[in-house]
N, C-alpha and C. Protein backbone atom coordinates (compact mmCIF):
# COMPACT_ATOMS: atom_id res chain seq x y z
N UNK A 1 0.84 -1.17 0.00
CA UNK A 1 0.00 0.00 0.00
C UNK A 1 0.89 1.24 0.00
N UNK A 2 0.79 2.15 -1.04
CA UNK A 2 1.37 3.05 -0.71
C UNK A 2 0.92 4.43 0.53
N UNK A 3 2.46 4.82 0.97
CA UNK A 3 1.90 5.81 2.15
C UNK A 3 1.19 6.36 2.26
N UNK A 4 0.79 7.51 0.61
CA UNK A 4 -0.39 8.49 0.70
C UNK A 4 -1.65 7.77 0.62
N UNK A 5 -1.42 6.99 0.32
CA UNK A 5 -2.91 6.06 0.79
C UNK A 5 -3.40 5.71 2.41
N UNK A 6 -2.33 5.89 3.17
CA UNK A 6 -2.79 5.72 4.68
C UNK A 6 -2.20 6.74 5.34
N UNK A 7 -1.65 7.93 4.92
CA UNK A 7 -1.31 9.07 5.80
C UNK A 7 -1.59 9.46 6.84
N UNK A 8 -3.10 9.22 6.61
CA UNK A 8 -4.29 10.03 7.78
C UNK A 8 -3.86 8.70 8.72
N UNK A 9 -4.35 7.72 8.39
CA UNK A 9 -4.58 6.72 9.65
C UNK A 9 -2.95 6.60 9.93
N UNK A 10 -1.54 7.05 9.28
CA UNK A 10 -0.38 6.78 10.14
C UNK A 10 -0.32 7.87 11.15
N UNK A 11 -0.52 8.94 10.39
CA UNK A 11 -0.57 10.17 11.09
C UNK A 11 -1.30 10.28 13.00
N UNK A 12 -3.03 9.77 12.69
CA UNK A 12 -3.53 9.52 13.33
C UNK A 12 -3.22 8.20 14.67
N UNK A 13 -2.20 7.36 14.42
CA UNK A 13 -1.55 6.30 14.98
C UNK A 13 -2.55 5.43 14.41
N UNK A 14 -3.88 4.89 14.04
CA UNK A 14 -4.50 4.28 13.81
C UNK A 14 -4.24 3.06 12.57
N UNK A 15 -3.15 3.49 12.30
CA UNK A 15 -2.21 1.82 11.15
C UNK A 15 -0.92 2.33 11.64
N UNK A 16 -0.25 1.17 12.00
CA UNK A 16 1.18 0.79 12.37
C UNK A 16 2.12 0.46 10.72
N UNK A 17 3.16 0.57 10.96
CA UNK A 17 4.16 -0.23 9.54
C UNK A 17 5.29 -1.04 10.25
N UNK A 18 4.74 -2.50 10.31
CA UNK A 18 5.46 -3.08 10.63
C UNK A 18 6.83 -3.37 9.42
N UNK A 19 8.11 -3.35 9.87
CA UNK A 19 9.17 -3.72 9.14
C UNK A 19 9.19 -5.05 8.42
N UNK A 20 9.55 -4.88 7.27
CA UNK A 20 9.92 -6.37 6.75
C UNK A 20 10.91 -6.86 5.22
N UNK A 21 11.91 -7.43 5.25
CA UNK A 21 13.13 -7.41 4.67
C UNK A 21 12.34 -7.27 3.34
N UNK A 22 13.35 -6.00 2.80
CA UNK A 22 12.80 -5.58 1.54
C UNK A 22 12.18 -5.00 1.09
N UNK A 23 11.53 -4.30 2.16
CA UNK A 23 10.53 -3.49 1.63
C UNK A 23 10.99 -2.41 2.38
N UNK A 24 10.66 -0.88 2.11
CA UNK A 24 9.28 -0.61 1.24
C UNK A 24 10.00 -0.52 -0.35
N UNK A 25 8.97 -0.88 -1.21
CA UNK A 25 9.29 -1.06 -2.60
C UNK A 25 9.54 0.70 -2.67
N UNK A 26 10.66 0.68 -3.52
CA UNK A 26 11.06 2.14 -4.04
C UNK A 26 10.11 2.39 -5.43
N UNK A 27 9.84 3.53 -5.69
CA UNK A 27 9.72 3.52 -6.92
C UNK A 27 9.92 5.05 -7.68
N UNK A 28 9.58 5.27 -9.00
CA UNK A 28 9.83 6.64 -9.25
C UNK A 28 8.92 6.86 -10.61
N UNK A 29 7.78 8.07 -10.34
CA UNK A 29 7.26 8.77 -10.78
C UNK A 29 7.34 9.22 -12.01
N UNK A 30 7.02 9.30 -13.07
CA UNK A 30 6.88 9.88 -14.63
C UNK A 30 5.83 10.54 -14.69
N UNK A 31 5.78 12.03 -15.72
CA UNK A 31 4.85 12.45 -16.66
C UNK A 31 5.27 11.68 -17.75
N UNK A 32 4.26 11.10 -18.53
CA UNK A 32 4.33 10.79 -19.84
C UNK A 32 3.60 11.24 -21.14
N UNK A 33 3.75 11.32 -21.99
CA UNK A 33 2.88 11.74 -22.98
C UNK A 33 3.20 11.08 -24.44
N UNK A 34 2.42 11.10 -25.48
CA UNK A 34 2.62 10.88 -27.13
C UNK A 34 3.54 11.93 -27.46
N UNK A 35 4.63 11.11 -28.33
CA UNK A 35 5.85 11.75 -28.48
C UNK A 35 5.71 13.47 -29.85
N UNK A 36 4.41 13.27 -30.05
CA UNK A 36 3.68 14.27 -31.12
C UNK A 36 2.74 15.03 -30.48
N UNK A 37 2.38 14.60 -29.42
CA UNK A 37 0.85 15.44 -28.54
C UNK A 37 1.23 17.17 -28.69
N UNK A 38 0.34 17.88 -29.24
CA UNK A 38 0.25 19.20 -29.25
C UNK A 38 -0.19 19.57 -27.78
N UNK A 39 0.13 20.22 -26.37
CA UNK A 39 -0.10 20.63 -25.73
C UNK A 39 -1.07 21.91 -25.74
N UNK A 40 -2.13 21.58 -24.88
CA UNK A 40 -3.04 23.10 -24.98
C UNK A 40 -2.22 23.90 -24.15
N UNK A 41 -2.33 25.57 -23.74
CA UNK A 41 -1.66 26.41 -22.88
C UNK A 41 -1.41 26.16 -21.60
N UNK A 42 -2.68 25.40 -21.36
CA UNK A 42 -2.84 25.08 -19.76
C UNK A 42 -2.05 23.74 -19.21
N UNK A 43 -1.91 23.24 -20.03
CA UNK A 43 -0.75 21.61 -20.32
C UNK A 43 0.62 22.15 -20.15
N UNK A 44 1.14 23.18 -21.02
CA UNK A 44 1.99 23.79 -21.23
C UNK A 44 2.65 24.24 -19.45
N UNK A 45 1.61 24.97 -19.67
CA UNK A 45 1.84 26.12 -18.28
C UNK A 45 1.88 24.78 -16.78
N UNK A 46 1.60 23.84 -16.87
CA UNK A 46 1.58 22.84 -15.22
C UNK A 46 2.91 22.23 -15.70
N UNK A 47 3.31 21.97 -17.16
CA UNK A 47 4.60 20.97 -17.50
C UNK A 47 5.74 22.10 -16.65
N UNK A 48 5.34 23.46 -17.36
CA UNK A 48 6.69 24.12 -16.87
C UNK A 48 6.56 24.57 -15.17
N UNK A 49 5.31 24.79 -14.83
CA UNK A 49 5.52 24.43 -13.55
C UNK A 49 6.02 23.31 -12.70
N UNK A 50 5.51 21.92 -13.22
CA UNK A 50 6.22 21.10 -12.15
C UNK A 50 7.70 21.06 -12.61
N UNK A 51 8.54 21.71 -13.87
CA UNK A 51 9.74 21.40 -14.12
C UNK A 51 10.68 22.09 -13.03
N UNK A 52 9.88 23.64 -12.77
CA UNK A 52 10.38 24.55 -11.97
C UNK A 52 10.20 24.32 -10.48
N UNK A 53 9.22 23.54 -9.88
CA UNK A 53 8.88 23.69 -8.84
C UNK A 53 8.78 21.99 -7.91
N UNK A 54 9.37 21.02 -9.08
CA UNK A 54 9.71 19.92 -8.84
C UNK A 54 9.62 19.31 -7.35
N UNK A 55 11.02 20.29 -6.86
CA UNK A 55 11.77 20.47 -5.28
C UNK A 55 10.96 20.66 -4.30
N UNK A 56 10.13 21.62 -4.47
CA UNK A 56 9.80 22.35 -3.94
C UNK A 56 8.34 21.20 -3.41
N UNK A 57 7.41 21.09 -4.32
CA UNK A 57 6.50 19.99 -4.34
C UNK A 57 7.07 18.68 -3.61
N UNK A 58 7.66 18.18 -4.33
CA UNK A 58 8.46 17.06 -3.34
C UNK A 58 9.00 16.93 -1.48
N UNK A 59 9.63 18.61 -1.12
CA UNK A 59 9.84 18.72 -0.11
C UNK A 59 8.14 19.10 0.55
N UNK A 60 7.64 19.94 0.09
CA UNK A 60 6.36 20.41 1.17
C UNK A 60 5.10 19.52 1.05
N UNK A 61 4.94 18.83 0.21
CA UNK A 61 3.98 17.42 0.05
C UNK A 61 4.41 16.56 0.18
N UNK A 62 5.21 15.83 0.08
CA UNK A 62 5.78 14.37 0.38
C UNK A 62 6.77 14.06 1.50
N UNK A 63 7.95 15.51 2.19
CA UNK A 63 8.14 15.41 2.71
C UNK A 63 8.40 14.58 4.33
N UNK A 64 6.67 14.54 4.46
CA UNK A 64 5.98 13.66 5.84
C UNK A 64 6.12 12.22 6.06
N UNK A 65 6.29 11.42 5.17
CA UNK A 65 6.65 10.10 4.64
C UNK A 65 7.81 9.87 5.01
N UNK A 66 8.96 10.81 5.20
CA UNK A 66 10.59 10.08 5.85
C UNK A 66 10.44 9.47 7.05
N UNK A 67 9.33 10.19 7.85
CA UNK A 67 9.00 9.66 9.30
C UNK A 67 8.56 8.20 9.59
N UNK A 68 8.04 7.51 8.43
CA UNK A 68 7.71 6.45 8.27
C UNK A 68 8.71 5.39 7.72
């Protein structure tokens, strides 16, 4: 299960994470798209936002999860 799926209830103490060899599965995130897709403005404008603000997103939203 991934974390943001039980935040509230880790947060809340109400689900525990017990340890166990190998886990937690790592993984890593993609935008993807058709290598021809014409972007509308508003497509445009969130691509170059998350390019710029990547860090920033990562540290103040996901941040909470090292605790776990």
């Amino acid at each position: 299960m991934p974390l943001i799926g039980i935040k509230n209830e880790l947060q809340n103490k109400e689900l525990q994470i017990i340890p166990i060899k190998g886990l937690p599965i790592k993984t890593t995130w993609s935008l993807i798209w058709m290598k021809r897709k014409k972007h509308s403005q508003i497509a445009n404008a969130f691509l170059e936002y998350m390019k710029k603000e990547k860090t920033n997103i990562i540290k103040n939203k996901f941040s909470w999860n090292e605790n776990y």
